[in-house]
C-alpha atoms as a PDB file:
ATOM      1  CA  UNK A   1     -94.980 -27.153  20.694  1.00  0.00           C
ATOM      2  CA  UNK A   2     -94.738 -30.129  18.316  1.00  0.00           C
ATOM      3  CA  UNK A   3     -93.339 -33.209  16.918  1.00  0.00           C
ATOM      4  CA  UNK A   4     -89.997 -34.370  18.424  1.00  0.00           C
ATOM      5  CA  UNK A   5     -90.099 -32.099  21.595  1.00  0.00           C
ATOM      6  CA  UNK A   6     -93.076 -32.198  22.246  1.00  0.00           C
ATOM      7  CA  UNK A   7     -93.225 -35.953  22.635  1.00  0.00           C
ATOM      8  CA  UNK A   8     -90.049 -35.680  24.511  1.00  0.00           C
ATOM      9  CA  UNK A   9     -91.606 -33.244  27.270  1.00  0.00           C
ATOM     10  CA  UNK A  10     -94.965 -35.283  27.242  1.00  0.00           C
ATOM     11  CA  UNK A  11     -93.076 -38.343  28.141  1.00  0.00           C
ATOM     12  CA  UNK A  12     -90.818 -36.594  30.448  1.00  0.00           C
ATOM     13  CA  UNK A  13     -90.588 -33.006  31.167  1.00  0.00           C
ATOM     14  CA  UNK A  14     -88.603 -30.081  29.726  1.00  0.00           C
ATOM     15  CA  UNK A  15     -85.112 -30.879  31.042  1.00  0.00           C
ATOM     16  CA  UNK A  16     -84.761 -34.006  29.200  1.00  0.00           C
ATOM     17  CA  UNK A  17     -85.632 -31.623  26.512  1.00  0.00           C
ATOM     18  CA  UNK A  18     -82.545 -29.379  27.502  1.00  0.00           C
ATOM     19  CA  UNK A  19     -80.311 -32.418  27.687  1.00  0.00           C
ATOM     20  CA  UNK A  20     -81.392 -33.596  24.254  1.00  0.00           C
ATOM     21  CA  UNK A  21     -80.623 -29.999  22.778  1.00  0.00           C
ATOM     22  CA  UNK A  22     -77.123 -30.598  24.629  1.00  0.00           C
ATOM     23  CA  UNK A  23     -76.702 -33.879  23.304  1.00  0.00           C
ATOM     24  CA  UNK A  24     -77.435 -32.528  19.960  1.00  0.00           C
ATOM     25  CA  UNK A  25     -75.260 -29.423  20.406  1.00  0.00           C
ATOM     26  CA  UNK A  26     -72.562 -31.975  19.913  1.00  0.00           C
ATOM     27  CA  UNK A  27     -73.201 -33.651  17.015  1.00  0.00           C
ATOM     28  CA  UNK A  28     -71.943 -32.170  13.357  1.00  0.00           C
ATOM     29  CA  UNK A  29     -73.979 -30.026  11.071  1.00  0.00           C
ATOM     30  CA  UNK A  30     -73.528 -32.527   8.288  1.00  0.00           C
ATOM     31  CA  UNK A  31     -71.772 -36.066   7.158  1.00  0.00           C
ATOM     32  CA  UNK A  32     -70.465 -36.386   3.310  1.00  0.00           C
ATOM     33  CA  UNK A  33     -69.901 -40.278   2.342  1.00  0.00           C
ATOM     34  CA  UNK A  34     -69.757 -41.020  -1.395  1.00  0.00           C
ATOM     35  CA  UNK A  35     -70.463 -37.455  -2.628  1.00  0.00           C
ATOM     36  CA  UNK A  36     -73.645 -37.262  -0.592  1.00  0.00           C
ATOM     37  CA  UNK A  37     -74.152 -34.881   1.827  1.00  0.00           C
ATOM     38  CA  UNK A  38     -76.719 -35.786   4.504  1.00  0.00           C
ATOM     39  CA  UNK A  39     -78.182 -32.985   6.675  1.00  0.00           C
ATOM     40  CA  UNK A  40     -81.317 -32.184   8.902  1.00  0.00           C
ATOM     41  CA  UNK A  41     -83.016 -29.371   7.130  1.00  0.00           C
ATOM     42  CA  UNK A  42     -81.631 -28.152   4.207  1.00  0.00           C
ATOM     43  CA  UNK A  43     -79.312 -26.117   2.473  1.00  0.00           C
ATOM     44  CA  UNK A  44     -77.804 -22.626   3.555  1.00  0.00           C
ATOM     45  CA  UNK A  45     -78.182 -19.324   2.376  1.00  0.00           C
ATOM     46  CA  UNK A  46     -74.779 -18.729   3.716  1.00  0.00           C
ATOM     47  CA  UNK A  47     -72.678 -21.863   3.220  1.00  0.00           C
ATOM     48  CA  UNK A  48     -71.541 -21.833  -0.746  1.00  0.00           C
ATOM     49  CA  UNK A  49     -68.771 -24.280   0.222  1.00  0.00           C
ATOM     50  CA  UNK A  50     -68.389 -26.999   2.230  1.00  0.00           C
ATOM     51  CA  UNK A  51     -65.531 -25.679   3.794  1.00  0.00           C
ATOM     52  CA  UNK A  52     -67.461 -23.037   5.262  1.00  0.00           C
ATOM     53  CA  UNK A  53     -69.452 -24.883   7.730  1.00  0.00           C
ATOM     54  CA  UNK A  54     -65.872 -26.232   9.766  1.00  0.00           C
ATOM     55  CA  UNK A  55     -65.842 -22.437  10.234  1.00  0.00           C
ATOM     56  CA  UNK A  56     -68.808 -22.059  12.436  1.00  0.00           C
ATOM     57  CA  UNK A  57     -68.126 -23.640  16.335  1.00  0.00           C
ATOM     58  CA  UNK A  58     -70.664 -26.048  17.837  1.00  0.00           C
ATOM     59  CA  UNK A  59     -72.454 -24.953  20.695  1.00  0.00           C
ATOM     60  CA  UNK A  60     -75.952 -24.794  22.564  1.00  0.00           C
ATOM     61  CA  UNK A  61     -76.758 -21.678  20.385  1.00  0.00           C
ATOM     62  CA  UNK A  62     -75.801 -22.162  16.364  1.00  0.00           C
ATOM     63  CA  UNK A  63     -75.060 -19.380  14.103  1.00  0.00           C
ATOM     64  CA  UNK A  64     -77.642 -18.088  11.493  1.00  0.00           C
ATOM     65  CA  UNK A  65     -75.942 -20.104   8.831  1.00  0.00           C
ATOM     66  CA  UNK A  66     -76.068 -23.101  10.621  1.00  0.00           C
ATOM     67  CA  UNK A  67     -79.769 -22.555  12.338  1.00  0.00           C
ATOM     68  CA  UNK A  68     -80.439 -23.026   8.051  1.00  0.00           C
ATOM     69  CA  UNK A  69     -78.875 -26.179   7.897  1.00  0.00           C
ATOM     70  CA  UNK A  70     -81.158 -27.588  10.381  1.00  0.00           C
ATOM     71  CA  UNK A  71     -84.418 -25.934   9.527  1.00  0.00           C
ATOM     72  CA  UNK A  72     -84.371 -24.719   6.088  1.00  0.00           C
ATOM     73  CA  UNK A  73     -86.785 -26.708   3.975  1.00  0.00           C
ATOM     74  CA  UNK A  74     -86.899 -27.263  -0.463  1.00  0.00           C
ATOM     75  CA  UNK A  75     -89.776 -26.261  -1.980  1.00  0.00           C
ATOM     76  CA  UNK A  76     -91.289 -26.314  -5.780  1.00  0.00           C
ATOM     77  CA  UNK A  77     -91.813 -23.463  -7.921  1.00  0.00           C
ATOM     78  CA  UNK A  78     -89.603 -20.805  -6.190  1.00  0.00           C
ATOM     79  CA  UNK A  79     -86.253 -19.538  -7.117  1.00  0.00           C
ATOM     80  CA  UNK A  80     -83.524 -19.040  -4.592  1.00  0.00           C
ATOM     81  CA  UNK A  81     -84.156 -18.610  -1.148  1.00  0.00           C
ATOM     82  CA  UNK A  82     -87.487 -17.100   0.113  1.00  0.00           C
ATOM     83  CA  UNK A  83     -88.625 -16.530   4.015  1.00  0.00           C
ATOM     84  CA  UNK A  84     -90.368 -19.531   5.632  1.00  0.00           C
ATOM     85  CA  UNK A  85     -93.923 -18.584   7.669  1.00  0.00           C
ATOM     86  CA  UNK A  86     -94.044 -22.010   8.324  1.00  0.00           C
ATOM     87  CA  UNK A  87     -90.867 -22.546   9.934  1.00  0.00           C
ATOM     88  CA  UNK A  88     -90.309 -19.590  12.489  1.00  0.00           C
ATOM     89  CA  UNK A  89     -88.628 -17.495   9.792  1.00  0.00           C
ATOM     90  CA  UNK A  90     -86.405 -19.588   8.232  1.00  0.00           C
ATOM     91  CA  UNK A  91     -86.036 -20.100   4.521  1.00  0.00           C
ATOM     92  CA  UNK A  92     -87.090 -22.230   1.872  1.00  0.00           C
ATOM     93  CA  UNK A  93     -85.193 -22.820  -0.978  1.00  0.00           C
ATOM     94  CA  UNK A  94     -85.685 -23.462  -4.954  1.00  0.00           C
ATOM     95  CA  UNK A  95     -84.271 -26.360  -7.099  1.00  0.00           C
ATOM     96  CA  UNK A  96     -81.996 -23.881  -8.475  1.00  0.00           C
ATOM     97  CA  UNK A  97     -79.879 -23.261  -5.778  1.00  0.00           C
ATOM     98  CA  UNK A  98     -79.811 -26.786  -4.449  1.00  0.00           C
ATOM     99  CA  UNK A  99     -77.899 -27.594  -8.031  1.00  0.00           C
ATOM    100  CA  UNK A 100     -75.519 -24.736  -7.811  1.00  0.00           C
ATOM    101  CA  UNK A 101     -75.181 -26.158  -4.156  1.00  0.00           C
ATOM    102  CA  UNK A 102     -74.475 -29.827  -5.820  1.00  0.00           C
ATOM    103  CA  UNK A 103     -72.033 -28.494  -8.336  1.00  0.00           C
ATOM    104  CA  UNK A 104     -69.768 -25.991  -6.310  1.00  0.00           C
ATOM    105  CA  UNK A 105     -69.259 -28.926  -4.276  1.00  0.00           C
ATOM    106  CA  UNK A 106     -68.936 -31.968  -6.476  1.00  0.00           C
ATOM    107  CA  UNK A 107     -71.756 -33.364  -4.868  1.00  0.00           C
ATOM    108  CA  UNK A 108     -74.343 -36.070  -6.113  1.00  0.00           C
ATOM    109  CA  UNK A 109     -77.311 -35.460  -3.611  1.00  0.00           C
ATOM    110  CA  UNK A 110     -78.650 -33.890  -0.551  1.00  0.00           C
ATOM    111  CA  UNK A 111     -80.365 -36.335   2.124  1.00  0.00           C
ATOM    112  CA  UNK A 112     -82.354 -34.663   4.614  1.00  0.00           C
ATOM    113  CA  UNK A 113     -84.778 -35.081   7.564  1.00  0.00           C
ATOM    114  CA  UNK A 114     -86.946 -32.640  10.350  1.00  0.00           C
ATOM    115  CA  UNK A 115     -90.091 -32.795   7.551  1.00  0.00           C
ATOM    116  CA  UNK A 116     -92.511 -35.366   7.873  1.00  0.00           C
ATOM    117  CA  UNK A 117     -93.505 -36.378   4.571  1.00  0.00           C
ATOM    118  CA  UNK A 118     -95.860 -39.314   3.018  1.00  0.00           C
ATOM    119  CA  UNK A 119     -95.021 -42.868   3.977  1.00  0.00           C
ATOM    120  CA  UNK A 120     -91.572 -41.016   5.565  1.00  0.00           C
ATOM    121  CA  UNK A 121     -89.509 -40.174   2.185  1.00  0.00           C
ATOM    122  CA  UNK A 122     -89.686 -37.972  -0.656  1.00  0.00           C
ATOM    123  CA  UNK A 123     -87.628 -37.775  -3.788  1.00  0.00           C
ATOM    124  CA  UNK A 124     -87.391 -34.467  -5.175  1.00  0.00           C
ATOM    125  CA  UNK A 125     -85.332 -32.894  -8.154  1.00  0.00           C
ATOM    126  CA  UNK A 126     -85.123 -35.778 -10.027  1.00  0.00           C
ATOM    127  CA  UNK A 127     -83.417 -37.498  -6.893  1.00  0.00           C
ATOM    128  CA  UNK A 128     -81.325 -34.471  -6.011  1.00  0.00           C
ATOM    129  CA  UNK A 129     -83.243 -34.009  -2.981  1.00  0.00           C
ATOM    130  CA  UNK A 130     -84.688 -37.112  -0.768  1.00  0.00           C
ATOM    131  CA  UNK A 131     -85.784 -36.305   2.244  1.00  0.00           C
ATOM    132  CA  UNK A 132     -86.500 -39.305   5.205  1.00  0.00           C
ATOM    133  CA  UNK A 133     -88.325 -38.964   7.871  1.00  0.00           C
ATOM    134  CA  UNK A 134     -87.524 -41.956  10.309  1.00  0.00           C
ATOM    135  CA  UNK A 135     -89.854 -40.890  13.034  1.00  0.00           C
ATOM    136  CA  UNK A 136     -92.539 -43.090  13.199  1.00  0.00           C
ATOM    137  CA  UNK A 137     -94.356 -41.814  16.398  1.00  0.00           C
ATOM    138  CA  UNK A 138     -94.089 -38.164  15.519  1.00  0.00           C
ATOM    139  CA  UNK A 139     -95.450 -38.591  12.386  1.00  0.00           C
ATOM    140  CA  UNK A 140     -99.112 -37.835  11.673  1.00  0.00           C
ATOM    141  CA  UNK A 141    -100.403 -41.119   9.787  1.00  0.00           C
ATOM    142  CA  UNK A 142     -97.419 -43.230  11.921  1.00  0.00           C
ATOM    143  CA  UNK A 143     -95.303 -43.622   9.211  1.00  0.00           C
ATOM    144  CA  UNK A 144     -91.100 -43.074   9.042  1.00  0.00           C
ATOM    145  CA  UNK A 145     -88.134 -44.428   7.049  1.00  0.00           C
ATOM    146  CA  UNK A 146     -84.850 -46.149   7.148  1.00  0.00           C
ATOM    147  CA  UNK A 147     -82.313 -45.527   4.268  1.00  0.00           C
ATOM    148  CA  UNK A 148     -79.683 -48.260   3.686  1.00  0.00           C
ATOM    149  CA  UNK A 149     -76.934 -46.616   1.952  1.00  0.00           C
ATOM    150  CA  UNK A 150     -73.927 -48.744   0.461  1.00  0.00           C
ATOM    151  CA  UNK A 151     -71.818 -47.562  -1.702  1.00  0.00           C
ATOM    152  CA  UNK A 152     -73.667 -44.634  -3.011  1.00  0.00           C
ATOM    153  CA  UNK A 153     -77.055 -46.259  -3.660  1.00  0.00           C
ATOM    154  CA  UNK A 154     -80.181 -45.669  -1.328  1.00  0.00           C
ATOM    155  CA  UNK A 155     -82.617 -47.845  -0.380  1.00  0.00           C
ATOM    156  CA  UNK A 156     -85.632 -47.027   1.425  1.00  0.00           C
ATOM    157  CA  UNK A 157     -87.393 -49.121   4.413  1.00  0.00           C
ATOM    158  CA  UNK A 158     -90.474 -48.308   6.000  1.00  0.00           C
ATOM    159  CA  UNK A 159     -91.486 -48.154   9.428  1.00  0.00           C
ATOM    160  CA  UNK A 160     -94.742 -47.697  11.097  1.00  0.00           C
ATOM    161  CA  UNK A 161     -96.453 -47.936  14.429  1.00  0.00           C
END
C-alpha cells in the first residue's frame, strides 16, 4: 500500500477508501481545453482516437484501455509500449507513440499526474509531456505542483509541506 491510499486509510480506514474509488468512478478519463489533453497516467495502448474513450462506460471497475489511461507511465529510451514491473503490469510508453498520439488527434500536449516527480513537475519531450504532481503530503521530499493554465500556456506553482 502507498501514496494516495494509503494516507487515506491511515487517516481513516478502508471505506473512505471505497468511497473515494466511487467518487472517482465518476469523474471522466480525460479533459481537452486548448488542444491539451490532461489525464492521470498516460496514454493508451488502445485509444488511437479520442473518440474512442466516449466508448468505454464509467464504472467502479474500468476497462483495460482505460485502467492505461490512469496508470500508464512515459519513459526515455523505449519505443512503443513495453510492460510496466513497476506499476502492477501496466505499460510504459516511448516518445514515439506519445507524438503519433499528439498528431492523430491534433493535439499540442499531454498533462499528466499519479507520478511523483522532483519538486512535483517534469517536462518531457521537449514539452510534449509535463507531468504535475500536486500532492504535497504523498510525496517523498514534500513537494507538489499547481499548473495555471490560460489560454494554452502553463505555468507551474509549487507547493510544499
Amino acid at each position: 500500500m502507498y501514496g494516495f491510499r494509503y494516507v487515506v486509510e491511515a487517516t481513516y480506514d478502508h471505506e473512505m477508501w471505497i468511497h473515494f474509488n466511487e467518487c472517482f468512478s465518476y469523474m471522466p478519463y480525460a479533459c481537452i481545453l486548448c488542444n491539451v489533453m490532461f489525464v492521470h497516467g498516460g496514454i493508451s495502448e488502445g485509444i488511437k482516437r479520442i473518440e474512442d474513450i466516449n466508448k468505454h462506460p464509467k464504472g467502479m471497475v474500468p476497462s483495460p484501455e482505460m485502467e492505461e489511461l490512469l496508470w500508464n507511465d512515459p519513459a526515455d529510451g523505449i519505443s512503443g509500449f513495453v510492460f510496466n514491473e513497476e506499476r502492477m503490469g501496466f505499460k510504459k510508453f516511448g516518445r514515439d507513440v506519445l507524438m503519433d498520439f499528439l498528431e492523430g488527434n491534433s493535439l499540442m500536449r499531454v498533462v499528466r499526474a499519479h507520478q511523483p516527480v522532483r519538486n512535483g513537475f517534469c517536462e518531457m519531450w521537449d514539452g510534449k509531456l509535463i507531468t504535475v504532481f500536486s500532492s504535497p503530503e504523498t510525496h517523498p521530499e514534500g513537494k507538489g505542483t499547481l499548473l495555471l493554465f490560460e489560454n494554452g500556456e502553463i505555468e507551474p506553482t509549487n507547493l510544499s509541506v
